[in-house]
Protein backbone atom coordinates (compact mmCIF):
# COMPACT_ATOMS: atom_id res chain seq x y z
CA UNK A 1 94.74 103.81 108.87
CA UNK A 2 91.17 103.42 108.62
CA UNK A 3 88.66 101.36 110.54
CA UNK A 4 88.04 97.93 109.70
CA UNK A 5 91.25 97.80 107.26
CA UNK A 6 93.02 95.79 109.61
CA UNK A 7 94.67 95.99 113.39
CA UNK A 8 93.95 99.13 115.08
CA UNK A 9 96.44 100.12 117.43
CA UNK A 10 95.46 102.42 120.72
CA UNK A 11 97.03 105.32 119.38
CA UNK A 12 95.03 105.81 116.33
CA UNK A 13 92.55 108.57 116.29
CA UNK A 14 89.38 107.31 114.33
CA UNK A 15 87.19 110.02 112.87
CA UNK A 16 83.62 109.91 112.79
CA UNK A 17 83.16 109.29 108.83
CA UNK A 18 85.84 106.35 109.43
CA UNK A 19 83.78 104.47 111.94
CA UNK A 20 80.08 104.94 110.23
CA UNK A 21 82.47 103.58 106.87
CA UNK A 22 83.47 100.54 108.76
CA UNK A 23 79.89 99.83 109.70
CA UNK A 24 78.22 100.27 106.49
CA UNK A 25 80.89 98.13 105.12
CA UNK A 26 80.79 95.89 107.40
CA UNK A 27 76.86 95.31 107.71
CA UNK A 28 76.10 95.82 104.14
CA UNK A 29 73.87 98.86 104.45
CA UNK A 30 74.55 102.52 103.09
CA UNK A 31 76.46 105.51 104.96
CA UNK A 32 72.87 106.84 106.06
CA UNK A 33 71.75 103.76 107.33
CA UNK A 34 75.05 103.10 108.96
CA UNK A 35 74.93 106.50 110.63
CA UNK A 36 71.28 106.04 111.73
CA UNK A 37 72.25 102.56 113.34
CA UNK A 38 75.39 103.46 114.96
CA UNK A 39 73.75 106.25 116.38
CA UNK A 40 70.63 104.12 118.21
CA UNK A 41 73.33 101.42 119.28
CA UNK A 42 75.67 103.50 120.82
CA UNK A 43 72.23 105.02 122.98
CA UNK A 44 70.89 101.63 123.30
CA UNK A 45 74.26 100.51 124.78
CA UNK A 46 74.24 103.34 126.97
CA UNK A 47 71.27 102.32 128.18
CA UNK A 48 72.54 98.99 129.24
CA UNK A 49 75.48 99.80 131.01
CA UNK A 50 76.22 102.41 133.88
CA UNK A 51 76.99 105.66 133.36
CA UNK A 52 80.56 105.82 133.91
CA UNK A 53 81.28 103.13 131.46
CA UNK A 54 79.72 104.99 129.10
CA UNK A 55 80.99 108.34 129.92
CA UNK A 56 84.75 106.39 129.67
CA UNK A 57 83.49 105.10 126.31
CA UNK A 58 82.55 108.25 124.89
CA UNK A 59 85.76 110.06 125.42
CA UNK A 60 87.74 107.38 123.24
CA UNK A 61 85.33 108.27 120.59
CA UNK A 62 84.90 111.31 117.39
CA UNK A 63 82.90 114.17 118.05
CA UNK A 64 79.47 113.27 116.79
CA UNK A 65 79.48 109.77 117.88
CA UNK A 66 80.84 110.46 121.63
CA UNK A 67 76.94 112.14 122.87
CA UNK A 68 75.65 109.07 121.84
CA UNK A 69 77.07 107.30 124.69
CA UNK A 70 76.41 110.18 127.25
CA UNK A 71 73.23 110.06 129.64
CA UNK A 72 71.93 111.66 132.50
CA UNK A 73 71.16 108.58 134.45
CA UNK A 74 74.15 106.62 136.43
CA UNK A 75 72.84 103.02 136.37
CA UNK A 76 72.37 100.63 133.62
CA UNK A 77 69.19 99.38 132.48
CA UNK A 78 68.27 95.53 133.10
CA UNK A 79 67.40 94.19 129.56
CA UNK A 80 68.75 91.23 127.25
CA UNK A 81 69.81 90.97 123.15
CA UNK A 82 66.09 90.88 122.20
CA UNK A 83 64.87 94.11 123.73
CA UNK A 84 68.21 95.40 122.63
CA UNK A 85 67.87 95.06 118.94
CA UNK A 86 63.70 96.20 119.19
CA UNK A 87 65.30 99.37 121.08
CA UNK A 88 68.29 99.73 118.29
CA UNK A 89 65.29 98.72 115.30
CA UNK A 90 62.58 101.27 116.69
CA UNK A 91 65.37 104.34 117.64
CA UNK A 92 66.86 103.77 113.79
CA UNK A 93 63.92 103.22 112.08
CA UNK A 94 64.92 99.74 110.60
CA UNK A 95 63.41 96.39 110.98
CA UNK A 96 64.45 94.14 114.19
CA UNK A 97 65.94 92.03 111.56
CA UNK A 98 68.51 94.55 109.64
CA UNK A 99 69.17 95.66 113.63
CA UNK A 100 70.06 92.58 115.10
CA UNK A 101 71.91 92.09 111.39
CA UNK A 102 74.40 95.71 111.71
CA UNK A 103 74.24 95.49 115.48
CA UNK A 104 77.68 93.22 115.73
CA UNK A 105 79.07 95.86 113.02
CA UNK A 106 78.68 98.79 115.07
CA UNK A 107 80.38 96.94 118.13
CA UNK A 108 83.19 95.43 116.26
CA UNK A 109 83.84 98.74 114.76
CA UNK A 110 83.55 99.82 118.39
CA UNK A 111 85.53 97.53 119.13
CA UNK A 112 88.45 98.55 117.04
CA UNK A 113 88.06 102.29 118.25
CA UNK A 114 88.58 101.77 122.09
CA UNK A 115 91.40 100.58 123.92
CA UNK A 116 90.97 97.04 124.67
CA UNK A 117 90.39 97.53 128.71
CA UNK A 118 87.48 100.25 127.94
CA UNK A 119 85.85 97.77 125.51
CA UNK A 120 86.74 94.83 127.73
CA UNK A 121 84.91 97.02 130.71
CA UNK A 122 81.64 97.76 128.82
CA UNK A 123 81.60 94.20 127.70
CA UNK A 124 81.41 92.71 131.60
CA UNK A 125 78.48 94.57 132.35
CA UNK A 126 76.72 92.88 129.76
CA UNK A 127 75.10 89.52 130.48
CA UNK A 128 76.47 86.17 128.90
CA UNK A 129 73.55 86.70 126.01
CA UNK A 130 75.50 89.15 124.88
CA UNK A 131 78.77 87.92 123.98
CA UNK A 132 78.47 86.66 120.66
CA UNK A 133 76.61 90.25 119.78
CA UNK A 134 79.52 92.33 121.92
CA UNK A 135 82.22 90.93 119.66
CA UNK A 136 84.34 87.46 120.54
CA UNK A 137 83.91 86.76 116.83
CA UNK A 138 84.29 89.84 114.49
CA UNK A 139 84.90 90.26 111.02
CA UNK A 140 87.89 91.35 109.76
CA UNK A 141 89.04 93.96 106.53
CA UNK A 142 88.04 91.43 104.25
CA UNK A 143 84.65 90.51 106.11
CA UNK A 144 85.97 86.84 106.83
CA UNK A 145 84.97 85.98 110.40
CA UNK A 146 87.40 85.88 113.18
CA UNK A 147 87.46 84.72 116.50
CA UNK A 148 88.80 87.13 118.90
């Protein structure tokens, strides 16, 4: 099973071209685009939150995607949705439009990847602002929007 086709159980190994798939699908943009946004959200996110969330994080995901979420520092950066999609624009090289745009596909895709408790943990470190961006509505397979 793929990414973004449908219910991902825990047990289901996603590889790395399966999750940048599910984001460019799901945001509309192509694979290198995809790749170059999942890549400065996954370091913007570990920016925001501490380091052992994002060390936990990391090891649920495919090589290539998994140093994304690594960092040197132990606590998480103070900041809100807007200085997370200038840092997610300016790291991919994409408007702060198109970033704030593929931002909720990276996380639902995220979302999908993780156990539920590891997402659920990165999620409560984020302020309130965040939680339509972290992924209580998603999209599903057929990009309808769901509430979670």
């Amino acid at each position: 099973m793929r990414v973004g086709d449908g219910p991902v159980r825990e047990e289901i190994q996603v590889g790395y071209e399966d999750f940048i798939d599910a984001v460019a699908r799901r945001s509309g943009v192509p694979v290198d685009q995809a790749t170059a946004i999942t890549r400065a959200t996954l370091e913007t996110l570990a920016d925001r939150i501490s380091g052992g969330e994002a060390r936990d994080l990391a090891k649920q995901l495919p090589e290539g995607l998994d140093a994304h979420l690594r960092k040197p520092r132990e606590h998480a950066e103070p900041f809100g949705v807007e200085d997370f999609a200038q840092r997610v624009g300016a790291r991919a090289g994409v408007d702060v439009v198109l970033a704030k745009a593929a931002i909720p596909a990276v996380l639902t895709t995220l979302r999908e990847a993780v156990p539920g408790d590891e997402f659920e943990g990165m999620a409560a470190q984020l302020p309130s602002e965040f939680r339509g961006v972290v992924g209580l509505v998603g999209t599903d397979a057929g990009g309808r929007r769901v509430r979670r």
